[in-house]
N, C-alpha and C. Protein backbone atom coordinates (compact mmCIF):
# COMPACT_ATOMS: atom_id res chain seq x y z
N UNK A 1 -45.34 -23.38 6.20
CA UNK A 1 -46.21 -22.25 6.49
C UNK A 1 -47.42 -22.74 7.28
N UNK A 2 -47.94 -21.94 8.08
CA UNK A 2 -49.27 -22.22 8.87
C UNK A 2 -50.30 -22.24 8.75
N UNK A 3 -51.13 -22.90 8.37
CA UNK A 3 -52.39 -22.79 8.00
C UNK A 3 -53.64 -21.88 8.60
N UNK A 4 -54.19 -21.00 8.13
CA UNK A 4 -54.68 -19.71 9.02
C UNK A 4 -55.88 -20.81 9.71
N UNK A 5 -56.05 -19.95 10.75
CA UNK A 5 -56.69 -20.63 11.80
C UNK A 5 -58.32 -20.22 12.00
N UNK A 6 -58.95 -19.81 10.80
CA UNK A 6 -60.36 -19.31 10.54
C UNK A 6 -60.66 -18.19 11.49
N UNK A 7 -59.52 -17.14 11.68
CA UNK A 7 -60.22 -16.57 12.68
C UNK A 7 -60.48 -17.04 14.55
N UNK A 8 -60.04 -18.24 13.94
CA UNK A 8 -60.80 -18.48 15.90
C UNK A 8 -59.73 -18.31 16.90
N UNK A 9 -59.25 -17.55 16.73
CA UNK A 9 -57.80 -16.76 17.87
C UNK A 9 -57.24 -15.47 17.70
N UNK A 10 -57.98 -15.07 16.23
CA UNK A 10 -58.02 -13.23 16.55
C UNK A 10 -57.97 -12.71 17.85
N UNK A 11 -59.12 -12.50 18.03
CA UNK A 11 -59.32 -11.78 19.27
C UNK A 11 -58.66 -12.00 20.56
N UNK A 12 -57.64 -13.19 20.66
CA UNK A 12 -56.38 -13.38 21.30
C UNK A 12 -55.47 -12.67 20.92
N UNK A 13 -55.50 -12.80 19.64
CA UNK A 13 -54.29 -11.68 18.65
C UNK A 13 -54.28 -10.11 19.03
N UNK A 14 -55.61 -10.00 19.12
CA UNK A 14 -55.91 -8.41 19.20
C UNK A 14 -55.64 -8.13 20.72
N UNK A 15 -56.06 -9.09 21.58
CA UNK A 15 -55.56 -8.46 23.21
C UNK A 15 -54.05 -8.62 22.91
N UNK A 16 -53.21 -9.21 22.13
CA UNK A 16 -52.02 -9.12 22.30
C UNK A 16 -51.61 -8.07 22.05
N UNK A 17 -51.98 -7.47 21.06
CA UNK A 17 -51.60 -6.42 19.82
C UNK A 17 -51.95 -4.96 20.88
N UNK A 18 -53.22 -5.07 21.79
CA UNK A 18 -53.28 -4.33 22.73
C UNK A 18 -52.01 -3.95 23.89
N UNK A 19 -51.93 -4.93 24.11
CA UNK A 19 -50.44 -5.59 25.04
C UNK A 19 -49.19 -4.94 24.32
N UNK A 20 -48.99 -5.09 23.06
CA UNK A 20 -48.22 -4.14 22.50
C UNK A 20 -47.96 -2.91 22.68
N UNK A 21 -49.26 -2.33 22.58
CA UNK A 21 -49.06 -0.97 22.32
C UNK A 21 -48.81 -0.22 23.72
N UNK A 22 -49.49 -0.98 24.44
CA UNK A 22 -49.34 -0.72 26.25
C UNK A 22 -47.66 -0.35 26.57
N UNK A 23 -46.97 -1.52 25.88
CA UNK A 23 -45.62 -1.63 25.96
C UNK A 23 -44.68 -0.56 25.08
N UNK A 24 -45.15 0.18 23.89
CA UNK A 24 -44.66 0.86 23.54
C UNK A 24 -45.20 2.36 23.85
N UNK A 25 -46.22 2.37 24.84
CA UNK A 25 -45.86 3.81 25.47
C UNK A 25 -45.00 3.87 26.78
N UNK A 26 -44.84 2.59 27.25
CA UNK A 26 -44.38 2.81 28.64
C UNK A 26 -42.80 2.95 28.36
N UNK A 27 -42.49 2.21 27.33
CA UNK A 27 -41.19 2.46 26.36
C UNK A 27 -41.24 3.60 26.26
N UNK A 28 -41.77 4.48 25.75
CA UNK A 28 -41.56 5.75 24.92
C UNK A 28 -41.44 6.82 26.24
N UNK A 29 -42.44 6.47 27.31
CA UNK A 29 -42.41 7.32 28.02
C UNK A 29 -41.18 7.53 29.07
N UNK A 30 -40.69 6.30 29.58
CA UNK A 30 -39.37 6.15 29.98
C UNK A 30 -38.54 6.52 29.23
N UNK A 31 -38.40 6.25 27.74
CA UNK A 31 -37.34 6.94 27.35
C UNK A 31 -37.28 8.56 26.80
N UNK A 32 -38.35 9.42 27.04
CA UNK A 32 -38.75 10.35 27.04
C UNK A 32 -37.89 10.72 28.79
N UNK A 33 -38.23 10.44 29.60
CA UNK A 33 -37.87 10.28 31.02
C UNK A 33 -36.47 10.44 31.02
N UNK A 34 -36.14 9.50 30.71
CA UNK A 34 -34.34 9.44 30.78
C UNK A 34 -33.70 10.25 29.82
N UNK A 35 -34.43 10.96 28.86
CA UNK A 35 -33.48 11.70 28.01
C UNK A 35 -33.78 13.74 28.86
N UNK A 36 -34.59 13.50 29.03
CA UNK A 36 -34.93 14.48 30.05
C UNK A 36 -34.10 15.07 31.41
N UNK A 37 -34.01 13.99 32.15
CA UNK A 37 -32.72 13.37 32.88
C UNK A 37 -31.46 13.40 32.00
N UNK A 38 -31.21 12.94 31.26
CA UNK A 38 -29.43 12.63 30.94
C UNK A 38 -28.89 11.53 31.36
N UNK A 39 -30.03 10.60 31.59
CA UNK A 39 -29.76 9.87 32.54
C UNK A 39 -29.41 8.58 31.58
N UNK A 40 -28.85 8.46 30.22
CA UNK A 40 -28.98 7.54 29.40
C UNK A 40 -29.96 6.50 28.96
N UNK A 41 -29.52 5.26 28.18
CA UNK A 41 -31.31 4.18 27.98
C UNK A 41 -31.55 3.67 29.77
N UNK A 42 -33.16 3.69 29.95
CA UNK A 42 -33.46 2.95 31.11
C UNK A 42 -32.83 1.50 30.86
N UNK A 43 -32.50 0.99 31.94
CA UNK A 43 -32.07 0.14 32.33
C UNK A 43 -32.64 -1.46 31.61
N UNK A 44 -34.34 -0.90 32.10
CA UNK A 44 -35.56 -1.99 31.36
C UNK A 44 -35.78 -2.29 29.96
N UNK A 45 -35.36 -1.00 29.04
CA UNK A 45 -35.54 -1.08 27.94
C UNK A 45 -35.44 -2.02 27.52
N UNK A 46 -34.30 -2.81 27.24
CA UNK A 46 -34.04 -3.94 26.80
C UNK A 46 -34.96 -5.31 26.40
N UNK A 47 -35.31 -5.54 28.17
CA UNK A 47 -36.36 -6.10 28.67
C UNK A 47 -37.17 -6.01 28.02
N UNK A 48 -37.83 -4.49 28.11
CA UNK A 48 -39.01 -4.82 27.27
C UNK A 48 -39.10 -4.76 26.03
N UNK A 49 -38.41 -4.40 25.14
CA UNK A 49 -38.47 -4.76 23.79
C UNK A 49 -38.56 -5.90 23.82
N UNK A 50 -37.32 -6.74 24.39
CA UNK A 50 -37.40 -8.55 24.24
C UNK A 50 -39.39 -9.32 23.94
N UNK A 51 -39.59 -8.68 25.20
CA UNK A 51 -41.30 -9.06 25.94
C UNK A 51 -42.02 -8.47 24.46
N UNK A 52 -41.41 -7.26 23.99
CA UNK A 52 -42.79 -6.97 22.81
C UNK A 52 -42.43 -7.56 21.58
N UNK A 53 -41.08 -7.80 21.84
CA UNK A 53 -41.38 -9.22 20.20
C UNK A 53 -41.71 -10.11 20.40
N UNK A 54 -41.76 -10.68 21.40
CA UNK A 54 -42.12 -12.00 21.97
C UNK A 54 -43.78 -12.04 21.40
N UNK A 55 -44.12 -10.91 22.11
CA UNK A 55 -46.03 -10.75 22.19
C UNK A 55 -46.12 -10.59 20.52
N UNK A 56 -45.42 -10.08 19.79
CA UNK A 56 -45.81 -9.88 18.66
C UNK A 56 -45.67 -10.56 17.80
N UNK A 57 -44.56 -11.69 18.39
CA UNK A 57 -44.76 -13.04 18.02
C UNK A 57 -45.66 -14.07 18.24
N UNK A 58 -46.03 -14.30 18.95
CA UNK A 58 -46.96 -14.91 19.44
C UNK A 58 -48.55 -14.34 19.32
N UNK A 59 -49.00 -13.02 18.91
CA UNK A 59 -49.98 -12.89 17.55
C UNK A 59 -50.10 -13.13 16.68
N UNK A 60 -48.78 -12.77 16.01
CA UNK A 60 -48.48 -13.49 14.56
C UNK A 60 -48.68 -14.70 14.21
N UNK A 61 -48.75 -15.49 15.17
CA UNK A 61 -48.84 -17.23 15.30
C UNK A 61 -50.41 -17.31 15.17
N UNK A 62 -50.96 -16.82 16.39
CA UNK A 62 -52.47 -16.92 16.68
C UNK A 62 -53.12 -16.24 14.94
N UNK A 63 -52.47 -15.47 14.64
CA UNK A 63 -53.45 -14.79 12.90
C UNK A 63 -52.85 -16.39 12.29
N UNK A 64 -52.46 -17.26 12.58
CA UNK A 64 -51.33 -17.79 11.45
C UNK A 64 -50.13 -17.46 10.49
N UNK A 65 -49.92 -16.90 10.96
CA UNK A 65 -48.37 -16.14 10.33
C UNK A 65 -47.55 -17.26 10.31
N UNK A 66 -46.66 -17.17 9.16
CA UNK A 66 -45.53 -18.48 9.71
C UNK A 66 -44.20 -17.32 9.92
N UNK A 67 -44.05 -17.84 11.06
CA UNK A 67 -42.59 -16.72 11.78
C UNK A 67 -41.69 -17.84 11.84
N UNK A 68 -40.47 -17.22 10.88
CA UNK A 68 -39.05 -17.92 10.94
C UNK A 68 -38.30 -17.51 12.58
N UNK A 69 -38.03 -18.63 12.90
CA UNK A 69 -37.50 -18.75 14.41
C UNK A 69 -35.90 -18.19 14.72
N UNK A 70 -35.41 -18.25 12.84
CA UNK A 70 -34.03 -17.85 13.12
C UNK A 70 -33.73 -16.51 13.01
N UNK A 71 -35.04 -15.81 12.54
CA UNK A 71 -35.46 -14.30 11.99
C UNK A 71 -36.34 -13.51 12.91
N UNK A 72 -36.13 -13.51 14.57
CA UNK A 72 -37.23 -13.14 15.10
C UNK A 72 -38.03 -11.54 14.82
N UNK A 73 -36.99 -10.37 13.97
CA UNK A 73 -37.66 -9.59 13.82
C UNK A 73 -38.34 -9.23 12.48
């Protein structure tokens, strides 16, 4: 497990966590988009889910979280 890091990379955490949420409207809104259309999942989706666990991994680290590598969600 990781030893928390006193705080001194929060606020890295939190622009991430920002970065998140950025990513789950542009998600939502595309797929709002394409169901509108008929047009099935966007293409990107994928993509970006990948990118927002990634980021939400890599907060989790910066709070000190210990994230199992074989368990990414």
């Amino acid at each position: 497990m990781l030893a928390r890091m006193s705080g001194d990379y929060d606020h890295l955490a939190d622009r991430l966590d920002a970065i998140t949420a950025e990513l789950d409207e542009t998600m939502f809104d595309r797929l709002r988009e394409a169901s509108a259309e008929r047009t099935g999942r966007p293409t990107d989706d994928k993509r970006l889910m990948r990118a927002r666990r990634a980021i939400e991994k890599a907060a989790g680290l910066l709070r000190g979280r210990d994230v199992d590598e074989r368990n990414p969600d």
